[in-house]
Protein backbone atom coordinates (compact mmCIF):
# COMPACT_ATOMS: atom_id res chain seq x y z
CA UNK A 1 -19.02 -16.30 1.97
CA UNK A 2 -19.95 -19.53 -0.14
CA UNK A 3 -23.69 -20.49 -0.57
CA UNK A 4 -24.10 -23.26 2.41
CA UNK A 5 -23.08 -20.12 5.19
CA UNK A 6 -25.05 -17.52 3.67
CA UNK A 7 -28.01 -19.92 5.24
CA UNK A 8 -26.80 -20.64 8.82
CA UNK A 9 -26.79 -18.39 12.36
CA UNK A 10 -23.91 -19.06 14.66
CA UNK A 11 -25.19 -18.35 18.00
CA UNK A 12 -22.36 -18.18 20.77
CA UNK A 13 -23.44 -19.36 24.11
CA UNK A 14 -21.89 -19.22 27.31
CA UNK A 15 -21.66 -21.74 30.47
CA UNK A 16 -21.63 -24.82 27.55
CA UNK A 17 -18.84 -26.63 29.42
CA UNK A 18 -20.37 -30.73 28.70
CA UNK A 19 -22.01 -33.05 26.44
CA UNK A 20 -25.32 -32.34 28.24
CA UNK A 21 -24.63 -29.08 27.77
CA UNK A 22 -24.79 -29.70 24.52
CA UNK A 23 -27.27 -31.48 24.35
CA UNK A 24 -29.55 -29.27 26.10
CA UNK A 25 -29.07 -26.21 24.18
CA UNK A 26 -30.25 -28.44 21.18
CA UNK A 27 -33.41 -29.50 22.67
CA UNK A 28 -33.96 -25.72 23.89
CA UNK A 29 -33.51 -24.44 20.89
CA UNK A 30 -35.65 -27.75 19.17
CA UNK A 31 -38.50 -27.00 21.36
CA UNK A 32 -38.59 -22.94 20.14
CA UNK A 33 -39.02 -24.90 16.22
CA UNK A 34 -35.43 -24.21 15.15
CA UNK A 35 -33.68 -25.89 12.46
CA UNK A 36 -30.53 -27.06 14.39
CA UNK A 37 -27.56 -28.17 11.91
CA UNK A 38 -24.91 -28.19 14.56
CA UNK A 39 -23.98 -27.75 18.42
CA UNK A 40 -20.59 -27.63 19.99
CA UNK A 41 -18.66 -26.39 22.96
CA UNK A 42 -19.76 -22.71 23.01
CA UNK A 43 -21.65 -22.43 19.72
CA UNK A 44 -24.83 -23.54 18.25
CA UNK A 45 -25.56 -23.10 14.47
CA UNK A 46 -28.86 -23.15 13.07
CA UNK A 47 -30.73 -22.40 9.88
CA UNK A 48 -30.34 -18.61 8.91
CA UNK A 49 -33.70 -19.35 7.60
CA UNK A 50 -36.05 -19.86 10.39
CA UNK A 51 -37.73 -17.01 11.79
CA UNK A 52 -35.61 -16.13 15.04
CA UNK A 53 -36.48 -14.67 18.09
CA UNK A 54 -33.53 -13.29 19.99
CA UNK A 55 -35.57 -12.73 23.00
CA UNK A 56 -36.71 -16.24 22.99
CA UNK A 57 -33.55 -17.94 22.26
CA UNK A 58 -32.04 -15.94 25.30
CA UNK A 59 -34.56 -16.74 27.45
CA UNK A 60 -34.59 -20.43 26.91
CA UNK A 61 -31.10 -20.57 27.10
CA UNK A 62 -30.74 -18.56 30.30
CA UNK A 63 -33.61 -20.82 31.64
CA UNK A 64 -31.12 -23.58 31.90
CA UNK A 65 -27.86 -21.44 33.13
CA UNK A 66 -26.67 -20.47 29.75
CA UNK A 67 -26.23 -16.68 28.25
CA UNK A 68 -26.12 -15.82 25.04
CA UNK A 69 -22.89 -13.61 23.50
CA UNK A 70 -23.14 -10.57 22.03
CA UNK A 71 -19.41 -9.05 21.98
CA UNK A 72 -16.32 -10.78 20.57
CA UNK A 73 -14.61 -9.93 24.24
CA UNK A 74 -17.41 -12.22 25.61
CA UNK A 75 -16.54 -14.69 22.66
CA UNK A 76 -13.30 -14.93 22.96
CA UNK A 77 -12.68 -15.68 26.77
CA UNK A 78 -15.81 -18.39 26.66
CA UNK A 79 -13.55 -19.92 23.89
CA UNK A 80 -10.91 -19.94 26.04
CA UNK A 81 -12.62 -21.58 28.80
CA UNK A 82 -13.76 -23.80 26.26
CA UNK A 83 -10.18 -24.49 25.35
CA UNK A 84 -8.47 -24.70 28.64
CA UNK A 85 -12.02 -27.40 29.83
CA UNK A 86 -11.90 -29.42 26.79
CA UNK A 87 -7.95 -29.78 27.26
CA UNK A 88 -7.94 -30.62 30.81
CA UNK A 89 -11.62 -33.21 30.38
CA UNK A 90 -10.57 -35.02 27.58
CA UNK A 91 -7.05 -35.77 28.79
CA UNK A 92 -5.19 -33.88 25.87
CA UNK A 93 -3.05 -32.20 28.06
CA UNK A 94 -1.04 -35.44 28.99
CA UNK A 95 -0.38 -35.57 25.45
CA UNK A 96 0.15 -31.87 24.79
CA UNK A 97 3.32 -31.47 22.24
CA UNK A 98 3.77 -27.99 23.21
CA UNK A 99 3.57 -26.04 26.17
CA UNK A 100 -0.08 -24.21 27.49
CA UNK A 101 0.46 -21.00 26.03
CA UNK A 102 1.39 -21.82 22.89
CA UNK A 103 -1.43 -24.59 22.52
CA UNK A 104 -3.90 -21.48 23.53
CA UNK A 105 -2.42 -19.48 21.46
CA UNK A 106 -2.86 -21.99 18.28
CA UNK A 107 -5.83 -23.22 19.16
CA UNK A 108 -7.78 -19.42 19.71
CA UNK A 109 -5.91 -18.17 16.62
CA UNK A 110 -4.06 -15.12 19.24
CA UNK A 111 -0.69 -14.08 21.08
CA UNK A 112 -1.41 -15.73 24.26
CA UNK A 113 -0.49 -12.11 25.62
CA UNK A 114 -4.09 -10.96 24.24
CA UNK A 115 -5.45 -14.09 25.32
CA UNK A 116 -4.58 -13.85 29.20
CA UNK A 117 -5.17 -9.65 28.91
CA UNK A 118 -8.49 -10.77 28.08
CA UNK A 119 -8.73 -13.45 30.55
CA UNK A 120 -8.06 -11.79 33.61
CA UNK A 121 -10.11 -8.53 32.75
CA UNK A 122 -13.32 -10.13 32.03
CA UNK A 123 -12.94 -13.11 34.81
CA UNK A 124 -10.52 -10.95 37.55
CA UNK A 125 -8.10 -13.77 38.31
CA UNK A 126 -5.06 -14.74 35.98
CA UNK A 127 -5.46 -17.48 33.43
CA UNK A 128 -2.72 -19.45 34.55
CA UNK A 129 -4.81 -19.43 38.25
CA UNK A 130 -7.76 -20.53 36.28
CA UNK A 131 -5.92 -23.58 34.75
CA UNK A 132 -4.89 -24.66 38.04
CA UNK A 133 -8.15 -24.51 39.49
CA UNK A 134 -9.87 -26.38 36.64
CA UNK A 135 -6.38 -28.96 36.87
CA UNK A 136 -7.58 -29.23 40.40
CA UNK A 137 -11.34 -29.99 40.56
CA UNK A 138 -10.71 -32.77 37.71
CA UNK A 139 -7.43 -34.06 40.03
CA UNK A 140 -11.13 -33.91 43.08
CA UNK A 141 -12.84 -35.58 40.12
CA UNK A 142 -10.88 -38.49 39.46
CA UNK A 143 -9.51 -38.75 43.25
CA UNK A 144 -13.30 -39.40 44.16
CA UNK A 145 -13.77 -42.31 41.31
CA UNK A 146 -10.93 -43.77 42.71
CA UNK A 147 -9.87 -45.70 39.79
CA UNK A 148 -6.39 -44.64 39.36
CA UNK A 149 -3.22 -44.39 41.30
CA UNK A 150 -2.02 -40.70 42.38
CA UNK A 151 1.07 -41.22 39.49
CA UNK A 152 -1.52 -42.21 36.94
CA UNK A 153 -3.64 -38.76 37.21
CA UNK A 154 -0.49 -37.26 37.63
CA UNK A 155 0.18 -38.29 34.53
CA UNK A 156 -3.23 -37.66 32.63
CA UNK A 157 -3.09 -33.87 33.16
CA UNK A 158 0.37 -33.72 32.33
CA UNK A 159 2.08 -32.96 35.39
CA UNK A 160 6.20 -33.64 35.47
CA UNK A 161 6.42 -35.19 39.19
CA UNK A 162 3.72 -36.56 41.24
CA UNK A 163 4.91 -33.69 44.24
CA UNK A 164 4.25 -30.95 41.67
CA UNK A 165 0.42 -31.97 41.49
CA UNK A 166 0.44 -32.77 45.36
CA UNK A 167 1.78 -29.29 45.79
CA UNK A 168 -0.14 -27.41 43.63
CA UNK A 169 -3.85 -29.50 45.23
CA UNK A 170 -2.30 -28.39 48.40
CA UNK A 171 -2.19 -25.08 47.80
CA UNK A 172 -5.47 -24.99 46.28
CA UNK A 173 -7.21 -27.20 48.58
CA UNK A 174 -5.52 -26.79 51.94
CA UNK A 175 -5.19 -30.46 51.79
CA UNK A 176 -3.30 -33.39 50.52
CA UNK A 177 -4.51 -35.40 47.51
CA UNK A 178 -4.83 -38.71 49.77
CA UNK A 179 -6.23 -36.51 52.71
CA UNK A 180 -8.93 -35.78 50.36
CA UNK A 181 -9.21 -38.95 49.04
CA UNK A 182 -9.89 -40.49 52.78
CA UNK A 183 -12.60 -37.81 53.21
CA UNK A 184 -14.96 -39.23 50.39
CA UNK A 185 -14.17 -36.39 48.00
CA UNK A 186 -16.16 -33.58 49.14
CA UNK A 187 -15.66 -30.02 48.43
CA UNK A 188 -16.12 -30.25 44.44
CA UNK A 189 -16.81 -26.83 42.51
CA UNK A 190 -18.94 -26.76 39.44
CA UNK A 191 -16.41 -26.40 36.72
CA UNK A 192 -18.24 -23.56 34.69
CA UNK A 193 -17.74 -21.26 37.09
CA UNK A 194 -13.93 -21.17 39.22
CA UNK A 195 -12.33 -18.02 39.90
């Protein structure tokens, strides 16, 4: 371990799934006097010299809907929701070079068959079913801005035909994509928390 991590605490939080989640968990863990050096999806690291307070730190983080993680199970299926989120959010996956599984595998540093073990004992529903639903609510997402064509977020999260994303909102949804377009886009699901 070289001298600049001997002084840090990586702190892995759940439920981060945004930049204002991000941005919250700094000012929560600001306001308890920490020395925050750096917040990402999932993790926070601070000084490993200021006085901590685990109690505290999980309180104020479960104050505003996140949990702190204590197991590397825990750890590793946040980071893949963290994965399979950032992915789908920041419109990677229309430029993905390789196909899901290996991209989860690469990115989490596992076989993607521990990966989707892991994923469907902690969360009960298959990882592939969890992509889909998290393809689908940001398909709801962009539907409701109404700023693209159908084709163009077809295209953003990387699906091969514009019927394979109406089939697979169908099935989800019950409805078509321009169905739910024409109905104002209700029926959105906070992303943090599909199954």
């Amino acid at each position: 371990m070289n001298e600049e991590n001997m002084h840090q605490k990586v702190l892995r939080i759940k439920n981060m799934v945004c930049p204002r989640c991000i941005m919250a968990v700094r000012q929560e863990l600001e306001s308890l006097g920490l020395h925050v050096l750096e917040v990402e999806l999932g993790t926070a690291v601070i000084d490993g010299n200021d006085k901590v307070d685990e109690g505290a730190i999980e309180a104020a983080m479960v104050s505003k809907g996140f949990e702190l993680l204590h197991d590397k199970g825990e750890e590793l299926v946040e980071s893949i929701k963290v994965a399979v989120i950032d992915l789908i959010y920041t419109d990677k996956i229309s430029t993905l070079a390789t196909n899901l599984s290996t991209y989860l595998a690469e990115v989490l540093g596992k076989d993607y068959s521990t990966i989707s073990t892991a994923f469907k004992a902690s969360e009960g529903i298959a990882l592939n079913r969890y992509i889909v639903l998290q393809k689908v609510e940001r398909i709801k997402e962009l539907l409701t801005y109404d700023e693209l064509p159908l084709s163009a977020v077809a295209a953003k999260l990387g699906y091969k035909s514009l019927q394979h994303l109406s089939s697979q909102f169908k099935e989800v949804t019950g409805t078509t994509p321009n169905k739910y377009k024409k109905q104002g886009g209700i029926d959105r699901h906070p992303i943090d928390n599909l199954h």
